[in-house]
N, C-alpha and C. Protein backbone atom coordinates (compact mmCIF):
# COMPACT_ATOMS: atom_id res chain seq x y z
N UNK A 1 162.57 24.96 -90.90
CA UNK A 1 162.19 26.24 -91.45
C UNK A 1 163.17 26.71 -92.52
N UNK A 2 163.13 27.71 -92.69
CA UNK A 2 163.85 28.67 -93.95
C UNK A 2 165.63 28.33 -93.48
N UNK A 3 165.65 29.10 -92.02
CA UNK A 3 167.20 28.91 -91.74
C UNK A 3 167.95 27.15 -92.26
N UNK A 4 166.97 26.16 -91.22
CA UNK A 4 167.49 25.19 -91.92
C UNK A 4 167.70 24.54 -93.28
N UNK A 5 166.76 24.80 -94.18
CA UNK A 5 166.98 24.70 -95.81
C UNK A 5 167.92 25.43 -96.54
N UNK A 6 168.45 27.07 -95.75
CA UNK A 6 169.74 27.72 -96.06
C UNK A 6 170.69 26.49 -95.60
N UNK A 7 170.84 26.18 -94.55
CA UNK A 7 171.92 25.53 -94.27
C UNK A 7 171.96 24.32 -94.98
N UNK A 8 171.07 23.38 -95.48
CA UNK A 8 171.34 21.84 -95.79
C UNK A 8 171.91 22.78 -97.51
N UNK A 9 171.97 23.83 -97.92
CA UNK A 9 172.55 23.63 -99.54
C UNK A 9 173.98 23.65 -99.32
N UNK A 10 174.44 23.56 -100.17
CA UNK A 10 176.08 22.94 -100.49
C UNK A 10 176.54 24.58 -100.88
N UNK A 11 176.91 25.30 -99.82
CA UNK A 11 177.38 26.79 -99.67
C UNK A 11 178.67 26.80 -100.40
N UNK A 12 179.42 25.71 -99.93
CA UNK A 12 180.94 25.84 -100.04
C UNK A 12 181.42 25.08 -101.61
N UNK A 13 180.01 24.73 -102.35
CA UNK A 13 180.30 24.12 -103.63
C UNK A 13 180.01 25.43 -104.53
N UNK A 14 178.34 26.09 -103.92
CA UNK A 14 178.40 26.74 -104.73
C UNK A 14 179.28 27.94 -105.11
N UNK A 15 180.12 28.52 -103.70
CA UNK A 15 181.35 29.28 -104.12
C UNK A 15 182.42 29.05 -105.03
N UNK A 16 182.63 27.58 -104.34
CA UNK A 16 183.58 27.07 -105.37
C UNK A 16 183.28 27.13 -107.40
N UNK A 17 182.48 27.43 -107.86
CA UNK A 17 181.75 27.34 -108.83
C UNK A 17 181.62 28.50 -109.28
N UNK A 18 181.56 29.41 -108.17
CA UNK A 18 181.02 30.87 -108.26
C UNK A 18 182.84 31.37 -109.13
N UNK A 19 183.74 31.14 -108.01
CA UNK A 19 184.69 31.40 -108.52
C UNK A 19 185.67 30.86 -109.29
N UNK A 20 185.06 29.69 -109.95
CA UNK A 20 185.19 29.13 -111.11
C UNK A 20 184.95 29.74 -112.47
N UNK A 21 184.32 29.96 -112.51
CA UNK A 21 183.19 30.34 -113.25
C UNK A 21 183.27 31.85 -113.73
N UNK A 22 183.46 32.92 -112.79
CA UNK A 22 183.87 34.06 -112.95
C UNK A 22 185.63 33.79 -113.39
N UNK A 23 186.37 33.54 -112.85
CA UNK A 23 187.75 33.89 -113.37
C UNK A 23 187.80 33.07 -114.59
N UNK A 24 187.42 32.36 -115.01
CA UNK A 24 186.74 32.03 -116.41
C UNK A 24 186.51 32.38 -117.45
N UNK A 25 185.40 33.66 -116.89
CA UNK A 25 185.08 34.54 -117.89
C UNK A 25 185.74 35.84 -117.88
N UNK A 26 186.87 35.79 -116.90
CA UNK A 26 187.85 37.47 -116.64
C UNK A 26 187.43 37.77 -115.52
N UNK A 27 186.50 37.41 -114.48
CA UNK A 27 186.13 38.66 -113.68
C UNK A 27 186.57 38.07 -112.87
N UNK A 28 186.44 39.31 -111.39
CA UNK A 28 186.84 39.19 -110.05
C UNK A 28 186.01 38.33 -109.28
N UNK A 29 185.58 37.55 -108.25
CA UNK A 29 185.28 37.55 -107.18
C UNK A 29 185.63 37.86 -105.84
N UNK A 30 184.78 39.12 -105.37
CA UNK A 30 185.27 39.45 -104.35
C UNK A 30 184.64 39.13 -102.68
N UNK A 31 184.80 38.44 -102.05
CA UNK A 31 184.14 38.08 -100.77
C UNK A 31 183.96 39.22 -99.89
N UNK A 32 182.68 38.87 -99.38
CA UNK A 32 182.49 40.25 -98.54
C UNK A 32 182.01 39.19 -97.16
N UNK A 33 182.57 39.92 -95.77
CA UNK A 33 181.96 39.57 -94.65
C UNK A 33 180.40 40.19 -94.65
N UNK A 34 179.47 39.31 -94.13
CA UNK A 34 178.57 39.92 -94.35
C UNK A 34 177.77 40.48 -92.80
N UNK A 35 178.94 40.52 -91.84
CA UNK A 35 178.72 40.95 -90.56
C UNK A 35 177.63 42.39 -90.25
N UNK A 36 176.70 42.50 -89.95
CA UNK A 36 176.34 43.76 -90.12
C UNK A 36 175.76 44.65 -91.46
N UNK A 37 175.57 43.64 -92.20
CA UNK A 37 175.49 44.67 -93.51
C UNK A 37 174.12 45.16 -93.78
N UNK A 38 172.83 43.77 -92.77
CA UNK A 38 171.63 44.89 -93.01
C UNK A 38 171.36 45.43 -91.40
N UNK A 39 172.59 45.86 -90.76
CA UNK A 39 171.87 46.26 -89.43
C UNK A 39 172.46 47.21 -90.12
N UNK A 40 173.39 48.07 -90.76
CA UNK A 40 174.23 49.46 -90.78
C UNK A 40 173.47 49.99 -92.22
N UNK A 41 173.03 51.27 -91.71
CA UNK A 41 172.93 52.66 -92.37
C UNK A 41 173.46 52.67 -93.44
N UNK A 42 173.04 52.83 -94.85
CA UNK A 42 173.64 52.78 -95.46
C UNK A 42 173.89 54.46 -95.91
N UNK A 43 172.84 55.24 -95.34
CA UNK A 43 173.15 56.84 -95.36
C UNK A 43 174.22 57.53 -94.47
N UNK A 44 173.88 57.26 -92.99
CA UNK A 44 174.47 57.47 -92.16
C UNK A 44 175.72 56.86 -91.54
N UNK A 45 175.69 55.56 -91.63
CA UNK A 45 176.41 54.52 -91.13
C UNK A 45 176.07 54.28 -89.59
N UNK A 46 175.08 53.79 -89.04
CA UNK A 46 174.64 53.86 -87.91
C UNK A 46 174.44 52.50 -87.69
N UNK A 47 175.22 51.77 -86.79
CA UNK A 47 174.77 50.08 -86.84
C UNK A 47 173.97 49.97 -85.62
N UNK A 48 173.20 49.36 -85.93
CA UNK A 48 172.00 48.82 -85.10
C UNK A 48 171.10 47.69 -84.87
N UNK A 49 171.42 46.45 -84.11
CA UNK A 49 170.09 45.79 -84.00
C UNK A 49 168.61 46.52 -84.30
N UNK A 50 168.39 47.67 -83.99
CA UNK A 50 167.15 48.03 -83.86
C UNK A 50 167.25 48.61 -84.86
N UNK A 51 167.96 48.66 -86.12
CA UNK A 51 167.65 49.33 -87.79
C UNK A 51 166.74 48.13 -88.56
N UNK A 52 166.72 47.08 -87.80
CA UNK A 52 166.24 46.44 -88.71
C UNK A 52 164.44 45.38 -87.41
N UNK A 53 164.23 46.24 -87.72
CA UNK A 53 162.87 45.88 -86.97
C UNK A 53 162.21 44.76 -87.25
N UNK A 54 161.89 44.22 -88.22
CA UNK A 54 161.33 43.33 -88.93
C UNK A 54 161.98 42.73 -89.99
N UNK A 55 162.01 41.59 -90.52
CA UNK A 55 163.02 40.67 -91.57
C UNK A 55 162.65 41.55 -92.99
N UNK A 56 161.83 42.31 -92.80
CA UNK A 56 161.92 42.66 -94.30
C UNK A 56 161.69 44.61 -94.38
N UNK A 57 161.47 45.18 -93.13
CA UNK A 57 161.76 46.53 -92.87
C UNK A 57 162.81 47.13 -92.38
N UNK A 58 163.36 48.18 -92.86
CA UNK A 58 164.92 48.69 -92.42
C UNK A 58 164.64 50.08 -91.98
N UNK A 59 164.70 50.49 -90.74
CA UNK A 59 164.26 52.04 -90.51
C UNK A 59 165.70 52.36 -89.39
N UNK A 60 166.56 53.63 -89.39
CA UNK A 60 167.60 53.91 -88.95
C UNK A 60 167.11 54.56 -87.92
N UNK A 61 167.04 54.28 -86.69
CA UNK A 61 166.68 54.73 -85.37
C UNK A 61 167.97 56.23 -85.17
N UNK A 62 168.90 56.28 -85.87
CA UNK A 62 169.82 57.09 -85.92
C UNK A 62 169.39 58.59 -86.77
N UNK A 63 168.64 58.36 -88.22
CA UNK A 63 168.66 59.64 -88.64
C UNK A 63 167.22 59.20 -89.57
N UNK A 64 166.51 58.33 -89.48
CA UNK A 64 165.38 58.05 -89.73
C UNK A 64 164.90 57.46 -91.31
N UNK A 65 166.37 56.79 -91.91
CA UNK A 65 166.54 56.60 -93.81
C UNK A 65 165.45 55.42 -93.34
N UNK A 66 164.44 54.79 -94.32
CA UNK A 66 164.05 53.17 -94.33
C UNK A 66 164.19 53.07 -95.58
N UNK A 67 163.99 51.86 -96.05
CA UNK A 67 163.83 51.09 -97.08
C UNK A 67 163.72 49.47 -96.55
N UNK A 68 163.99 48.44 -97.98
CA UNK A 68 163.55 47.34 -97.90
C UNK A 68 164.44 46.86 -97.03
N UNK A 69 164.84 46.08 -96.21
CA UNK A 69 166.08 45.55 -95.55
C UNK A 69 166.91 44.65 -96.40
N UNK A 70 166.57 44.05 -97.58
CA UNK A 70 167.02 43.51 -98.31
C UNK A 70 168.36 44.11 -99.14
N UNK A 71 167.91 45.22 -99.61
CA UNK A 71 168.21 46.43 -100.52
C UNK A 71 169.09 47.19 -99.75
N UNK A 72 169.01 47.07 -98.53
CA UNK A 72 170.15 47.85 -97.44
C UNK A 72 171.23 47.42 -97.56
N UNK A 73 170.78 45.69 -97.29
CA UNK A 73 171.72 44.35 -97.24
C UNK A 73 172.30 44.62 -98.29
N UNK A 74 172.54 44.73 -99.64
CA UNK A 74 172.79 44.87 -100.37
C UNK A 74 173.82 45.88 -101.02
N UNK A 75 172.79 47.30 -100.95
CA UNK A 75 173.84 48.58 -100.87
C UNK A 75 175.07 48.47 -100.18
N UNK A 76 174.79 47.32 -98.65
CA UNK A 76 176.13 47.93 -97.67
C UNK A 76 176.91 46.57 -98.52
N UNK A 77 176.83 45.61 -98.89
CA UNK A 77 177.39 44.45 -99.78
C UNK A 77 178.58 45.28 -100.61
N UNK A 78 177.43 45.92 -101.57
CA UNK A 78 178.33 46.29 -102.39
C UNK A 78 179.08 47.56 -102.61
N UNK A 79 178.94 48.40 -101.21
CA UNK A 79 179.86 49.24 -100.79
C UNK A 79 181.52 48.74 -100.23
N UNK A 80 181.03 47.67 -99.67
CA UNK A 80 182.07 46.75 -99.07
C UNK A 80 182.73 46.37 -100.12
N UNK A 81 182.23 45.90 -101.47
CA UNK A 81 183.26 45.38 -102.59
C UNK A 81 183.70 46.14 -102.93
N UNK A 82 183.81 47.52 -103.28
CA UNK A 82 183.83 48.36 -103.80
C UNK A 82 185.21 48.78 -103.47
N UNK A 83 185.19 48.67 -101.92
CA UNK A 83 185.91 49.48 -100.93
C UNK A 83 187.27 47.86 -101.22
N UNK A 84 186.60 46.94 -101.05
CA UNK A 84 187.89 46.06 -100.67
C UNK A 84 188.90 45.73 -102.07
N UNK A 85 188.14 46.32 -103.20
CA UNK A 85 188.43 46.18 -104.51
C UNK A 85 189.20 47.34 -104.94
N UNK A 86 188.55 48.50 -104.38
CA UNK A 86 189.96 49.21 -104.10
C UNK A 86 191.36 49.14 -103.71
N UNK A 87 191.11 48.56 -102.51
CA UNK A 87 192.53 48.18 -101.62
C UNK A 87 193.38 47.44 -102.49
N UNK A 88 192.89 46.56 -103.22
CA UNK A 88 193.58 45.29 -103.99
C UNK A 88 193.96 45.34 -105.34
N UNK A 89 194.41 46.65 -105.68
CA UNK A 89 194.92 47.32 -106.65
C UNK A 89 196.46 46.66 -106.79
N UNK A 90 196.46 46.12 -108.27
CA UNK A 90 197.60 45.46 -108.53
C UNK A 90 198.51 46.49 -108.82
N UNK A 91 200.06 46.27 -108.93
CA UNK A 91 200.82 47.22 -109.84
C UNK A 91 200.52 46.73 -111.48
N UNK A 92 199.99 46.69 -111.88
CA UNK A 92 200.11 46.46 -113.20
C UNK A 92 198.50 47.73 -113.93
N UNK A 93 197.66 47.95 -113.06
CA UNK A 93 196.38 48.47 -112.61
C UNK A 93 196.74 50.31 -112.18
N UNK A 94 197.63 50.07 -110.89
CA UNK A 94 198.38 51.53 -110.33
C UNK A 94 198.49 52.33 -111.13
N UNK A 95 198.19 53.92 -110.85
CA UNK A 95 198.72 55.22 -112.03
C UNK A 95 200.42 54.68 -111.67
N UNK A 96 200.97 55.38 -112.62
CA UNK A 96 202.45 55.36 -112.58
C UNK A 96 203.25 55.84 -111.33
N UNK A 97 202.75 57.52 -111.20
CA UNK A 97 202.71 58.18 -109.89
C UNK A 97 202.39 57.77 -108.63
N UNK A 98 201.56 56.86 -108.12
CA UNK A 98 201.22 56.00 -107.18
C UNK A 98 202.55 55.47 -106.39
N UNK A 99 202.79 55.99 -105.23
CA UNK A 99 203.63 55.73 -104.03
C UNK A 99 204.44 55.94 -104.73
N UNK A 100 204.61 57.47 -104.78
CA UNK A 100 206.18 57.82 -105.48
C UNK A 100 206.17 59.47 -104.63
N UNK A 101 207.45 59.98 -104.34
CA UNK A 101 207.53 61.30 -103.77
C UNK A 101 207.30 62.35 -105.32
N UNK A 102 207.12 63.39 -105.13
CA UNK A 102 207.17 64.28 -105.65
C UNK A 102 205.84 64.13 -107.21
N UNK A 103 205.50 62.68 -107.01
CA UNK A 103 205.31 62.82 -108.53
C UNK A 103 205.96 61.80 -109.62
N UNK A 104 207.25 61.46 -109.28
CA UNK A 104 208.02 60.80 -110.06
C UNK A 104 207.52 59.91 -110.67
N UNK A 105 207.66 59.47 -111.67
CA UNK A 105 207.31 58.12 -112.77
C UNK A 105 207.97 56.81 -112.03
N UNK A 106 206.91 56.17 -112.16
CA UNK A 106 207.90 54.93 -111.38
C UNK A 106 207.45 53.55 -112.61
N UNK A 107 208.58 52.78 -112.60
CA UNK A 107 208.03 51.44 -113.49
C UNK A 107 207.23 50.56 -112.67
N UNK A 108 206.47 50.70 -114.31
CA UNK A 108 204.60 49.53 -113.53
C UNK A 108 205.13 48.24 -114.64
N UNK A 109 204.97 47.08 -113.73
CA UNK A 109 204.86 46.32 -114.38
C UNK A 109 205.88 45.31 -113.72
């Protein structure tokens, strides 16, 4: 079936490629776990086996949001990059002020 034809492709080439390919052209790749991303709310944050009723319907037994389950999958994807792309703020990137008391200027770089 479907699951097995996901599995026979070459996952771990095409990453490799993926992030080839992007730092290449300048950009980031950022990996996201994808644990949960179309069972959880993307309004509420409500994780649930039962948000996702059907492989392709998403309805929040929590506060009642639906949409496509795909598109859930997705939103919560790229909330997750968002969030982990934050965290991974270089000093060279940092305001100046950033982890400094009072305010102080600190050297970036």
């Amino acid at each position: 079936g479907l699951n097995k034809s996901i599995l026979d492709q070459g996952w771990g080439e095409f990453r490799r490629q993926l992030e080839y390919k992007t730092a290449w052209n300048g950009g980031w790749l950022i990996a996201v776990p994808p644990h949960h991303t179309s069972q959880t709310c993307p309004c509420c944050g409500h994780v649930s086996k039962d948000n996702r009723q059907t492989q392709a319907r998403f309805h929040c037994v929590q506060c009642s949001f639906e949409d496509h389950a795909d598109k859930v999958g997705a939103i919560n994807v790229l909330r997750a990059g968002h969030a982990r792309f934050a965290c991974e703020v270089s000093d060279a990137v940092r305001s100046p002020a950033a982890g400094t008391l009072r305010g102080e200027l600190a050297p970036v770089g």
